[in-house]
N, C-alpha and C. Protein backbone atom coordinates (compact mmCIF):
# COMPACT_ATOMS: atom_id res chain seq x y z
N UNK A 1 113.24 -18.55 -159.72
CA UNK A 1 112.01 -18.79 -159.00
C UNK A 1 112.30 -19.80 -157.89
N UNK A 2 111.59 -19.69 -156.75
CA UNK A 2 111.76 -20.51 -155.69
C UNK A 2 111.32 -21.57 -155.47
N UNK A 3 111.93 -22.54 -155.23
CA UNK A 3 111.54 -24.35 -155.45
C UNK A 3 109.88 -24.25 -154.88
N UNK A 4 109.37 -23.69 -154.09
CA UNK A 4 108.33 -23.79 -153.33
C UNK A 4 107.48 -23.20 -154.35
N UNK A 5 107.43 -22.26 -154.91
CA UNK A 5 106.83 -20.71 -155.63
C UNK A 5 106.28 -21.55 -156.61
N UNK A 6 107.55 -22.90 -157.45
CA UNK A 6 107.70 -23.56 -158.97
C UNK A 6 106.07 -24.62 -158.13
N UNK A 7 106.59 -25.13 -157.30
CA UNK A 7 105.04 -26.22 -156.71
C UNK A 7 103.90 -25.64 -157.01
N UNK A 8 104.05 -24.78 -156.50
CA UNK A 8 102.56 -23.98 -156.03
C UNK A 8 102.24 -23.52 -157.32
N UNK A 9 102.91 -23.15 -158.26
CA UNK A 9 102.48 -22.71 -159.68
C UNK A 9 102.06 -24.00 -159.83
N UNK A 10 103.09 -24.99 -160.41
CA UNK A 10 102.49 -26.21 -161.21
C UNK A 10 101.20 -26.94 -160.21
N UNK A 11 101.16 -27.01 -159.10
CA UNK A 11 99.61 -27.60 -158.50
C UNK A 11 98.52 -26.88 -159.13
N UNK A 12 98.84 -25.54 -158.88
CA UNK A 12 97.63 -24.74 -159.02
C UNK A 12 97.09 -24.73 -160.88
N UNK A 13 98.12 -24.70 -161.95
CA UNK A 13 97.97 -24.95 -163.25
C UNK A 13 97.18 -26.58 -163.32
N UNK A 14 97.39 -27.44 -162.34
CA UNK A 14 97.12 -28.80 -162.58
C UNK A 14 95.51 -28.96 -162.11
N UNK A 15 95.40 -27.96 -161.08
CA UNK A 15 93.48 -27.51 -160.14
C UNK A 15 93.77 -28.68 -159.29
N UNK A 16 94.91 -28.59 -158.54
CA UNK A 16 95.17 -29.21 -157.46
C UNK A 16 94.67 -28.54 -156.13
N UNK A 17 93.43 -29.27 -155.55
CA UNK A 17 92.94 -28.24 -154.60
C UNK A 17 93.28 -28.13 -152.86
N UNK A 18 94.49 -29.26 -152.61
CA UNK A 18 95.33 -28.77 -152.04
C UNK A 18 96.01 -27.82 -151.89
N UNK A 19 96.76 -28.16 -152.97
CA UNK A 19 97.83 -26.76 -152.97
C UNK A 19 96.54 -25.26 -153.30
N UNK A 20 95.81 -25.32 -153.84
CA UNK A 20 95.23 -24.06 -153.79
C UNK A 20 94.49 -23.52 -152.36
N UNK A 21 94.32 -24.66 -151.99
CA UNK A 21 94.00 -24.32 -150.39
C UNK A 21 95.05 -23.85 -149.71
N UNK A 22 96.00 -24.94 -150.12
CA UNK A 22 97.54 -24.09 -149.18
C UNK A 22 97.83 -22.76 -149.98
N UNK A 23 97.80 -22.30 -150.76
CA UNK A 23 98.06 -21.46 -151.39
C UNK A 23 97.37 -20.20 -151.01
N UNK A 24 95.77 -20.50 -150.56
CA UNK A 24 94.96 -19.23 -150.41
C UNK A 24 95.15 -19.06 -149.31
N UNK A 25 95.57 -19.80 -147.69
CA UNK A 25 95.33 -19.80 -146.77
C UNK A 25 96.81 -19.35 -146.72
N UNK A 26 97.56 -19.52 -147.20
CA UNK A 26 99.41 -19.03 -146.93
C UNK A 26 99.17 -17.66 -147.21
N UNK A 27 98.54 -17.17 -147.99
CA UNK A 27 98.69 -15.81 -148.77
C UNK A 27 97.61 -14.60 -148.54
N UNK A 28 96.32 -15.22 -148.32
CA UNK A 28 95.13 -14.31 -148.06
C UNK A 28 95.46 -13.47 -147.01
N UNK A 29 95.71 -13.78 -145.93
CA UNK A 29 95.39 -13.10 -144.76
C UNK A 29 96.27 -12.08 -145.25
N UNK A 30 98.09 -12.64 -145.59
CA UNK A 30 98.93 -11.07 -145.99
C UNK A 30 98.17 -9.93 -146.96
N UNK A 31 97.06 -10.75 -148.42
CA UNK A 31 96.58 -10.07 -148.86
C UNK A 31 95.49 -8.77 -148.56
N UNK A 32 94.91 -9.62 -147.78
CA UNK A 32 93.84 -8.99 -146.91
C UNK A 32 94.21 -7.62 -146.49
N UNK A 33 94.87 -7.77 -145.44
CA UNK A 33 95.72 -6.88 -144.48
C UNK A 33 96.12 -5.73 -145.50
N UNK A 34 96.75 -6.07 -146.78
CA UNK A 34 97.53 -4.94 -147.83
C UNK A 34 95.92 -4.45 -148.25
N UNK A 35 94.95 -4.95 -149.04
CA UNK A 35 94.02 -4.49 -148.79
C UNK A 35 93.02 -3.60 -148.26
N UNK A 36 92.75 -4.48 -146.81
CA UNK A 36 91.45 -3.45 -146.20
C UNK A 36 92.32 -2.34 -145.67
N UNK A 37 93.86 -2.10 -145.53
CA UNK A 37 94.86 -1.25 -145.02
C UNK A 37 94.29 0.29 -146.24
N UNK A 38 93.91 -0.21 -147.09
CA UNK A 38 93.34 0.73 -148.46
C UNK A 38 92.08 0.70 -148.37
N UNK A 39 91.78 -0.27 -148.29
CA UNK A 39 90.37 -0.17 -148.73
C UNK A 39 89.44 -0.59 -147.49
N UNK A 40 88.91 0.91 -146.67
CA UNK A 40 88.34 0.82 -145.27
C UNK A 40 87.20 -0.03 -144.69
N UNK A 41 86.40 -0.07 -145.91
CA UNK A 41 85.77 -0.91 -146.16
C UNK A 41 85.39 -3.05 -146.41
N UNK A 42 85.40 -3.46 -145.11
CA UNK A 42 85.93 -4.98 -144.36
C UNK A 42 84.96 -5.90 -145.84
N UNK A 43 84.08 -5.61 -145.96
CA UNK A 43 83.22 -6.22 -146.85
C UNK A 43 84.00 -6.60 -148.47
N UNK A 44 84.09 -4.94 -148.78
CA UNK A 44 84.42 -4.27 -150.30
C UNK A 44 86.14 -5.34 -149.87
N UNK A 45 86.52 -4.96 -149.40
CA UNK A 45 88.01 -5.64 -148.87
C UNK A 45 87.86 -7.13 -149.54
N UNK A 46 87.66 -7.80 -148.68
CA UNK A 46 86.96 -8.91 -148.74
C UNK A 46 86.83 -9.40 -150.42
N UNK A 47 85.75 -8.83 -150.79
CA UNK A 47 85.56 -8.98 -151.76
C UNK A 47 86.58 -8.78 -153.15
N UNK A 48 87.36 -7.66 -152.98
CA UNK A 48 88.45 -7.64 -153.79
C UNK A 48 89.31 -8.79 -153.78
N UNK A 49 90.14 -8.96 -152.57
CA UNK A 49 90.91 -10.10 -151.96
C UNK A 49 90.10 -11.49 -152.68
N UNK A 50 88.91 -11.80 -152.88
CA UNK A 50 88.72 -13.07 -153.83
C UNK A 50 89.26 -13.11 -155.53
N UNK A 51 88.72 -11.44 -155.54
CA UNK A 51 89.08 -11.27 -156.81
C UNK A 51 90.47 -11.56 -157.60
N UNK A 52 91.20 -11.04 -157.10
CA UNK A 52 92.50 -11.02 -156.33
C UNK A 52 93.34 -12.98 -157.08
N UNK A 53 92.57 -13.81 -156.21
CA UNK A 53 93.09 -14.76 -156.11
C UNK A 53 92.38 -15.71 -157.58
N UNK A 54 91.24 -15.30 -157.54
CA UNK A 54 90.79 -15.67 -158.99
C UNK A 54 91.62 -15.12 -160.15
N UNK A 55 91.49 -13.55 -160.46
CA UNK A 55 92.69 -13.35 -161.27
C UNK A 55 94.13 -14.18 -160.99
N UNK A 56 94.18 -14.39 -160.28
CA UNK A 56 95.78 -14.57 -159.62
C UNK A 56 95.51 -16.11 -160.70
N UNK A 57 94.91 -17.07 -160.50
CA UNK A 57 94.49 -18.29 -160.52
C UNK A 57 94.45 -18.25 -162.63
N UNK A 58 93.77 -17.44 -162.95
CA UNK A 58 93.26 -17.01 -164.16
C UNK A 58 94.66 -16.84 -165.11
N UNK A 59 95.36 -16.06 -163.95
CA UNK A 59 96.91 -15.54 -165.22
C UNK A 59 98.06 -16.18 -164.68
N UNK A 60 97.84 -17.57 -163.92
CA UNK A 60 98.82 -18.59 -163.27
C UNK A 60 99.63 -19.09 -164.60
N UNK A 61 99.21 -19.44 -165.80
CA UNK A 61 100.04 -19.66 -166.88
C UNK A 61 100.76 -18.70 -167.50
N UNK A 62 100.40 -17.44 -167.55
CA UNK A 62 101.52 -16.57 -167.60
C UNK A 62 102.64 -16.11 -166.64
N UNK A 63 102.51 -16.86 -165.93
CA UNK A 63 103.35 -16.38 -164.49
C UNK A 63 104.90 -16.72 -164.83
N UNK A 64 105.80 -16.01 -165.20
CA UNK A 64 107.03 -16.26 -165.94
C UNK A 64 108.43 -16.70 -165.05
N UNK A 65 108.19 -16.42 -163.68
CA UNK A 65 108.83 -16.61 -162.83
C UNK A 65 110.39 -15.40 -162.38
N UNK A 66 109.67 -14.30 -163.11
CA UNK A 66 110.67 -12.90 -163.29
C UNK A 66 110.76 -12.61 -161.92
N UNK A 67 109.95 -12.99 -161.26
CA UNK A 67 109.84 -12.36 -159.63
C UNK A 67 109.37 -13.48 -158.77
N UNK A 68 108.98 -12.95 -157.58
CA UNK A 68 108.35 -14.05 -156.63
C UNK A 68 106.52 -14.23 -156.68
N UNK A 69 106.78 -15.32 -156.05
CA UNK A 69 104.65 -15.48 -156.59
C UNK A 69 104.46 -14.23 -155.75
N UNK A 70 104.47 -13.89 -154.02
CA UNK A 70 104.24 -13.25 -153.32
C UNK A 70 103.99 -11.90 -154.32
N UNK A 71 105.30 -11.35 -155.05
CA UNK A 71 105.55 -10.27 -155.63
C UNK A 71 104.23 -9.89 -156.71
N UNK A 72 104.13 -11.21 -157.35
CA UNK A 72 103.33 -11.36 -158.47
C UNK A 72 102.05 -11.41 -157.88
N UNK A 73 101.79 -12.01 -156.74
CA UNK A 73 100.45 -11.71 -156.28
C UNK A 73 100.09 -10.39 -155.94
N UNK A 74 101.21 -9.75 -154.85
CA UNK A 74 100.67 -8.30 -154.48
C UNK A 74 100.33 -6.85 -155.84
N UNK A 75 101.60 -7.66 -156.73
CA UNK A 75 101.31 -6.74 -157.90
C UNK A 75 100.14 -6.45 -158.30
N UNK A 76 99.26 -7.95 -158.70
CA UNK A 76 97.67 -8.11 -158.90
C UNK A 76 96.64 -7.15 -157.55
N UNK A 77 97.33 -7.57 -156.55
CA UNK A 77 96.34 -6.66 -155.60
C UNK A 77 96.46 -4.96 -155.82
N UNK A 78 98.03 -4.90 -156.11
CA UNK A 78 97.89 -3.35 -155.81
C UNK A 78 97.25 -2.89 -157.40
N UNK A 79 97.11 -3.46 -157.99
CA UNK A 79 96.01 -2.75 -159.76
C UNK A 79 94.77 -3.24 -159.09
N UNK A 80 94.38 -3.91 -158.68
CA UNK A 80 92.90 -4.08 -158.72
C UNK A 80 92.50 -3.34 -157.15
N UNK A 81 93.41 -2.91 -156.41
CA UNK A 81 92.74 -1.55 -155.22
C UNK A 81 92.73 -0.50 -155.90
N UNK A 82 94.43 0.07 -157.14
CA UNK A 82 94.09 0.93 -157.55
C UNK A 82 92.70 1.71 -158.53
N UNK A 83 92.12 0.03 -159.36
CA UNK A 83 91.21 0.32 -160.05
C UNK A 83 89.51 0.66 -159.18
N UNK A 84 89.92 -0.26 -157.92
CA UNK A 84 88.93 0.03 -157.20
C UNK A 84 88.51 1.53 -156.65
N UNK A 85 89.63 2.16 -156.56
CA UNK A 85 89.79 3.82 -155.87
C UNK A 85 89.23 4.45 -157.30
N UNK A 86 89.78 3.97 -158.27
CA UNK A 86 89.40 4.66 -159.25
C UNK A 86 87.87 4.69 -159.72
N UNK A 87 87.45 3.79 -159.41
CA UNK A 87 85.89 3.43 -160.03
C UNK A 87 85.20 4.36 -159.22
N UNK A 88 85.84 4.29 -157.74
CA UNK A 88 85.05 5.31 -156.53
C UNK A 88 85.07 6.54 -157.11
N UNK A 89 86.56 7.16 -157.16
CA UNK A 89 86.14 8.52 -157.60
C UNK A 89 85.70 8.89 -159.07
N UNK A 90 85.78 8.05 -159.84
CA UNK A 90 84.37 8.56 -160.77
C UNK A 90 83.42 8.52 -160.59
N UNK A 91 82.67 7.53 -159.58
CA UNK A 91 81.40 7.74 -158.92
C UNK A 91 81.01 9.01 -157.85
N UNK A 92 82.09 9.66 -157.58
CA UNK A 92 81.97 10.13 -156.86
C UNK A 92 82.01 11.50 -157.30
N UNK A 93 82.84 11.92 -158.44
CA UNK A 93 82.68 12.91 -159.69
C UNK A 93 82.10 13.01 -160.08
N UNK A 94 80.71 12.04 -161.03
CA UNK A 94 79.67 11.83 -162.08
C UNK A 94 78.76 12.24 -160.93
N UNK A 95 78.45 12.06 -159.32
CA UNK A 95 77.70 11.82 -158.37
C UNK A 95 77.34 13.28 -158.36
N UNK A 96 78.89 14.37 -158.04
CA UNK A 96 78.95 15.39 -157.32
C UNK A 96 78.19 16.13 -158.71
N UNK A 97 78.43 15.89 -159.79
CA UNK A 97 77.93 16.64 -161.07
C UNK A 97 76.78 16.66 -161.39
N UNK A 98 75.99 15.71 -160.81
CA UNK A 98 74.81 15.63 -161.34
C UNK A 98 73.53 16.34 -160.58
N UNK A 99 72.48 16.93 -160.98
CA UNK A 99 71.55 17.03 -160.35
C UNK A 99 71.31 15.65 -159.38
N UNK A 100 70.55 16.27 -158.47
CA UNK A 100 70.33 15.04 -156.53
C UNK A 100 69.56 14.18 -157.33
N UNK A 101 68.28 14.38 -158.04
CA UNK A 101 67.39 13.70 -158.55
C UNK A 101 67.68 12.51 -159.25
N UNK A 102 69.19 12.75 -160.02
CA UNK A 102 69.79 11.72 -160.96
C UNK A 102 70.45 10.58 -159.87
N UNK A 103 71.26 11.46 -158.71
CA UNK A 103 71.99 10.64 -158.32
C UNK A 103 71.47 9.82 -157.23
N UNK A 104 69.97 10.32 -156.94
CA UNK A 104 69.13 9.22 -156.42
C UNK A 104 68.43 8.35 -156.99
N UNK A 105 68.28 8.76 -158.21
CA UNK A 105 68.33 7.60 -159.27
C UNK A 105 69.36 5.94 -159.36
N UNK A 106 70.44 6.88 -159.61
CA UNK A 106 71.44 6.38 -159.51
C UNK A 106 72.17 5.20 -158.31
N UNK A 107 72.10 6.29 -157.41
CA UNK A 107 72.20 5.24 -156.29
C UNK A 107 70.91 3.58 -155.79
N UNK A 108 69.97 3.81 -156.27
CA UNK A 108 69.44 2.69 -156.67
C UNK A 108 69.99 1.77 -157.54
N UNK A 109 70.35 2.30 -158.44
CA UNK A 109 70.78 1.22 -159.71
C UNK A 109 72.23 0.72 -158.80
N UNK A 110 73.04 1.07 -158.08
CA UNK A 110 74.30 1.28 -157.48
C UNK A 110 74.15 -0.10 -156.34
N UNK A 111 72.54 -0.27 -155.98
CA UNK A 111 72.30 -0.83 -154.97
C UNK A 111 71.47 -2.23 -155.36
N UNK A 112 71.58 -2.36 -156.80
CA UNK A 112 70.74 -3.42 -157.61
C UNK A 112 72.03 -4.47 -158.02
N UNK A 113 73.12 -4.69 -157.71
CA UNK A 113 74.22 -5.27 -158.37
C UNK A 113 74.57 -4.94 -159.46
N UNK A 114 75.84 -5.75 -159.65
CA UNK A 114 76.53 -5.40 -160.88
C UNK A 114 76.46 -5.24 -162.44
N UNK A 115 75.30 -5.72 -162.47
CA UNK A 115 74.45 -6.24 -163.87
C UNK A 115 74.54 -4.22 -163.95
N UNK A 116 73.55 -3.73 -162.85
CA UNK A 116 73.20 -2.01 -163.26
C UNK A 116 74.47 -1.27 -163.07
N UNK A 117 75.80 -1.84 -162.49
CA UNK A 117 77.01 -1.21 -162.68
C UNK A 117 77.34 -1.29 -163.96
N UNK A 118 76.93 -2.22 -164.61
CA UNK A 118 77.81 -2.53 -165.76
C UNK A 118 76.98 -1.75 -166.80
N UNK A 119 75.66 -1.23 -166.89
CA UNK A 119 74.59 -0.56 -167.41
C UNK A 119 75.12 0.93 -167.75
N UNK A 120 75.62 1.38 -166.21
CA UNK A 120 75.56 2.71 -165.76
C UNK A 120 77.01 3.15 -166.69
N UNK A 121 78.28 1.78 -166.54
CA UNK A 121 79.30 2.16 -167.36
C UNK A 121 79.70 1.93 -168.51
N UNK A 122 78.34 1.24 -168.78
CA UNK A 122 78.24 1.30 -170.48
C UNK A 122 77.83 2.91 -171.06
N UNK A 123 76.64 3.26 -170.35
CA UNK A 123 75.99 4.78 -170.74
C UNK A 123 77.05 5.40 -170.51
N UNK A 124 77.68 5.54 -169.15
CA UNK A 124 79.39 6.83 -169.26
C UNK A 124 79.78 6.38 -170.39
N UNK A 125 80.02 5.39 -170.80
CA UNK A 125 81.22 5.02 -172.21
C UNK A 125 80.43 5.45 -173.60
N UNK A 126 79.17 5.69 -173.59
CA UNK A 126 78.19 6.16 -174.53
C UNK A 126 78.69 7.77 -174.57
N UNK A 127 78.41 8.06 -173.31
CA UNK A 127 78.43 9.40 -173.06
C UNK A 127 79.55 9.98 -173.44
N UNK A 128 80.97 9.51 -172.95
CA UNK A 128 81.75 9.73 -173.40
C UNK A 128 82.24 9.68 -174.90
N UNK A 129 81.72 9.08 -174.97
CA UNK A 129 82.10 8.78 -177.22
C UNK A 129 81.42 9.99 -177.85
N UNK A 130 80.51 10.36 -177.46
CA UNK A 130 79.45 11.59 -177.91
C UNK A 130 80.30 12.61 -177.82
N UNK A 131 81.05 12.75 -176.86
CA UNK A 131 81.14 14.44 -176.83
C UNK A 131 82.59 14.40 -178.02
N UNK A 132 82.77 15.50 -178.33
CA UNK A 132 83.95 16.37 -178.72
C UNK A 132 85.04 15.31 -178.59
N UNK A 133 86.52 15.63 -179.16
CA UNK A 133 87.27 15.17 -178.67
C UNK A 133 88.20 15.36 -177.53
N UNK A 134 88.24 16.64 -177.76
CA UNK A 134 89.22 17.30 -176.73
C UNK A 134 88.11 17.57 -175.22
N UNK A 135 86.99 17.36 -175.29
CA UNK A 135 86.21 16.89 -174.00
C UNK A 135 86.53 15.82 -172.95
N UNK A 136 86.28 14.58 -174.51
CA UNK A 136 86.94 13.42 -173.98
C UNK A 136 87.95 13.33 -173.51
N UNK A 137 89.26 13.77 -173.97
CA UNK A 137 90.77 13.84 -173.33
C UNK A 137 90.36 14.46 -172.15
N UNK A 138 90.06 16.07 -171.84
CA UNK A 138 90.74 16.45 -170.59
C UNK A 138 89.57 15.76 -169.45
N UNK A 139 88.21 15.01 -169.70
CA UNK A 139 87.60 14.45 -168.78
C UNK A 139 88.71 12.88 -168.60
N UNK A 140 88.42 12.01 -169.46
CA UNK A 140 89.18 11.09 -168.70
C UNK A 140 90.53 11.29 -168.30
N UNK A 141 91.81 12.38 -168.67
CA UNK A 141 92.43 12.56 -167.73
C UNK A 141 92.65 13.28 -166.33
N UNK A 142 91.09 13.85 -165.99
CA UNK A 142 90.90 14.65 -164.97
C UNK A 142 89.95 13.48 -163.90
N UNK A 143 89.57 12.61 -164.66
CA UNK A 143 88.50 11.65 -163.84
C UNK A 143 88.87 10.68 -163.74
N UNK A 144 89.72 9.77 -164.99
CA UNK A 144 89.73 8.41 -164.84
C UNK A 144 91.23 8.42 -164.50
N UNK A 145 92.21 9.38 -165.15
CA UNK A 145 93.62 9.39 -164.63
C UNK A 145 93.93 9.81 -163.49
N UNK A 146 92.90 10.67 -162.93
CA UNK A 146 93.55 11.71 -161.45
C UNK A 146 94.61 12.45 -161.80
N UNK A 147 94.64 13.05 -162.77
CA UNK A 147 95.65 13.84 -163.25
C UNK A 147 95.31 15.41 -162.66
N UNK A 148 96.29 16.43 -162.51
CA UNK A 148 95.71 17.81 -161.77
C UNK A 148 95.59 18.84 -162.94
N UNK A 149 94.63 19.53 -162.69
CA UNK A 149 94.69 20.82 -163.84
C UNK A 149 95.56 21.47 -164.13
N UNK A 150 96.56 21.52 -163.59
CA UNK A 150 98.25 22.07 -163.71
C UNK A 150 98.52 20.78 -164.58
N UNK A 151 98.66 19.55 -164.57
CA UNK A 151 99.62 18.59 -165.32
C UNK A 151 98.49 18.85 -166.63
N UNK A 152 97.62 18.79 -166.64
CA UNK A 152 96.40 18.97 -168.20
C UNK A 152 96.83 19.89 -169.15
N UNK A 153 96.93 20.90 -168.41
CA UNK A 153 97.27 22.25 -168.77
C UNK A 153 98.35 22.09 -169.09
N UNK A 154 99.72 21.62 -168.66
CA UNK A 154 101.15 21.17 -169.63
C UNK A 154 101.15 20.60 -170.55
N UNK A 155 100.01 19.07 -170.12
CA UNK A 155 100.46 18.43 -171.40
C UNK A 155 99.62 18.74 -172.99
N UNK A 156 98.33 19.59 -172.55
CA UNK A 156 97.62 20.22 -174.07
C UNK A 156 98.06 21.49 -174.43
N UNK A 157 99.29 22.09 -173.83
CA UNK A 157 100.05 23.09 -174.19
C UNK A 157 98.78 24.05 -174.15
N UNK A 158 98.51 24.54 -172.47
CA UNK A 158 97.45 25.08 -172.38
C UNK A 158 97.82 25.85 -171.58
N UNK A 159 97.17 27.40 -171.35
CA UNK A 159 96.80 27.88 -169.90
C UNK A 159 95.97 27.12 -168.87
N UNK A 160 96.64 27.63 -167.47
CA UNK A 160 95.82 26.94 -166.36
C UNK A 160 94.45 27.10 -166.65
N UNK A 161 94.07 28.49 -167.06
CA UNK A 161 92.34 29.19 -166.64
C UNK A 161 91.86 28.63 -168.05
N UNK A 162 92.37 28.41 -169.23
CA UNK A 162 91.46 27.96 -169.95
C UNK A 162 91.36 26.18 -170.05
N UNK A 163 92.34 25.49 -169.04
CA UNK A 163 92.52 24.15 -169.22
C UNK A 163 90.74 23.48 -168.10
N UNK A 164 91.08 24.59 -166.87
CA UNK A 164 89.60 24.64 -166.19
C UNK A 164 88.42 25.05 -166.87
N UNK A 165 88.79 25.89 -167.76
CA UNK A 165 87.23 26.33 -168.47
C UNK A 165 86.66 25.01 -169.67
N UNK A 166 87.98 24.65 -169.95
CA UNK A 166 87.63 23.37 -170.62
C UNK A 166 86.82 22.34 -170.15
N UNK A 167 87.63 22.41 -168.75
CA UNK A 167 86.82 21.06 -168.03
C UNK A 167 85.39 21.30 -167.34
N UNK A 168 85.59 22.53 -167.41
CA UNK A 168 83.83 22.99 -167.25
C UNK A 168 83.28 22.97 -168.08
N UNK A 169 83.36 22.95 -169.19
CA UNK A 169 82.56 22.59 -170.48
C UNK A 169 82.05 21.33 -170.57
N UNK A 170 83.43 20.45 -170.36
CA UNK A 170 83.21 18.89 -170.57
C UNK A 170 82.26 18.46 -170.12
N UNK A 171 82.09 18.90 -168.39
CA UNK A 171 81.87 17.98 -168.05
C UNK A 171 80.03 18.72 -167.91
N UNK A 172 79.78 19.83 -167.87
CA UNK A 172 78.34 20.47 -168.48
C UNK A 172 78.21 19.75 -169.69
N UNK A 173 78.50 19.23 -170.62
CA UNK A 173 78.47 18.35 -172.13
C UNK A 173 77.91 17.35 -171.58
N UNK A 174 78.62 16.66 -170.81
CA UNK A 174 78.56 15.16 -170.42
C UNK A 174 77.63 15.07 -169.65
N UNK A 175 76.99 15.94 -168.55
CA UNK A 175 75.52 16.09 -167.79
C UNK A 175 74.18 16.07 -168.81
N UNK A 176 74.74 17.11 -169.94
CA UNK A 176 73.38 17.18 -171.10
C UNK A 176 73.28 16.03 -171.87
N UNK A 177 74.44 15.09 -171.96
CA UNK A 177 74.11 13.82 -173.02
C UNK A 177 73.24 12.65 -171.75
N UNK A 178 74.56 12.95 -170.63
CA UNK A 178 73.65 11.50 -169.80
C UNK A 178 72.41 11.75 -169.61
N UNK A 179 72.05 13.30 -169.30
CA UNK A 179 70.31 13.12 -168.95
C UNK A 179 69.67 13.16 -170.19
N UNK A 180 70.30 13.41 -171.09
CA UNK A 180 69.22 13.13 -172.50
C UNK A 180 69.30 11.28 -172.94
N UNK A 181 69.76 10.51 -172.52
CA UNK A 181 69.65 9.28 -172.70
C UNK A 181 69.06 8.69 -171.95
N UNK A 182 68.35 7.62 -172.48
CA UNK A 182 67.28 6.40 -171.45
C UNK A 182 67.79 5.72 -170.75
C-alpha cells in the first residue's frame, strides 16, 4: 500500500475531516466522471457518487491494502452503477409488464421517495416468494441477472422455446400476485 493511500486510510478511520475533505475533493471529480460517463443522468450521478464515498467511508476498516485506495474506490463505484442499471431495468421490466393503470400507479409511488421504493421492493420480494420455484429462478435470472434466454435455457437443461414459454408464465404469475396484493 502506498505511504499516502496508508494516511488517508488511518485519517479517515480516525473522522479526521481534513483528510476526508482532501480525500473527497482528490477523488470525486475522477469518480464522478467514471460515473455520469454511465449514468446519463447529472443528478442520479451525483447522487450515486455520495453514495459511493459514504460506503467507501463505511468499509474504510476493511480496506486490507491488497490494492490501491483509487482501485478500491472505483471497485465500490463500478457495483453500485452496476446495481443502479440493474434496479432500472427491473423497473423497466415490471413497468413494460404491467397494465398502464398499474404503472401509473406506480410511477407516483416512484416519485414519493425512497420510503415507496423500498415498499414497491418489498411487494416484488413478496411477489416473488409466492410463485413456484422454477418461476422464481428463470425470472430473477432473466430480470435481476440479465442473463439471455439462450444462457437460461443451458443452464436448466432446457429447450430455447420452452425456456421462453417458461418465462411467459412467470412473469403472467407475477402480474396476477402483484395486482392481487394491497
Amino acid at each position: 500500500m502506498l505511504q499516502e493511500d496508508k494516511k488517508i486510510i488511518e485519517g479517515i478511520i480516525k473522522k479526521d475531516e481534513k483528510t476526508l475533505f482532501y480525500f473527497y475533493k482528490t477523488y470525486s471529480p475522477l469518480v464522478y466522471k467514471f460515473v455520469s460517463w454511465q449514468i446519463k443522468d447529472k443528478n442520479l450521478a451525483q447522487e450515486i457518487v455520495n453514495d459511493i464515498f459514504l460506503d467507501f467511508i463505511e468499509k474504510t476498516r476493511d480496506f486490507r491494502g491488497e490494492c490501491s485506495l483509487k482501485t478500491y474506490l472505483f471497485t465500490i463505484a463500478r457495483n453500485k452503477v452496476i446495481d443502479n442499471i440493474r434496479k432500472k431495468k427491473i423497473e423497466k421490466i415490471l413497468f413494460s409488464a404491467l397494465p398502464s393503470y398499474i404503472v401509473d400507479a406506480l410511477k407516483i409511488v416512484f416519485i414519493d421517495e425512497k420510503i415507496e421504493k423500498k415498499e414497491l421492493a418489498r411487494k416484488i420480494k413478496k411477489v416473488l416468494h409466492k410463485l413456484p420455484n422454477d418461476y422464481q429462478l428463470v425470472l430473477r435470472l432473466k430480470y435481476i441477472e440479465g442473463e439471455k434466454v439462450k444462457n437460461i435455457a443451458k443452464k436448466l437443461s432446457r429447450r430455447f422455446k420452452a425456456t421462453e414459454s417458461l418465462i411467459f408464465r412467470a412473469r403472467k404469475a407475477f402480474i396476477k400476485i402483484f395486482n392481487s396484493l394491497p
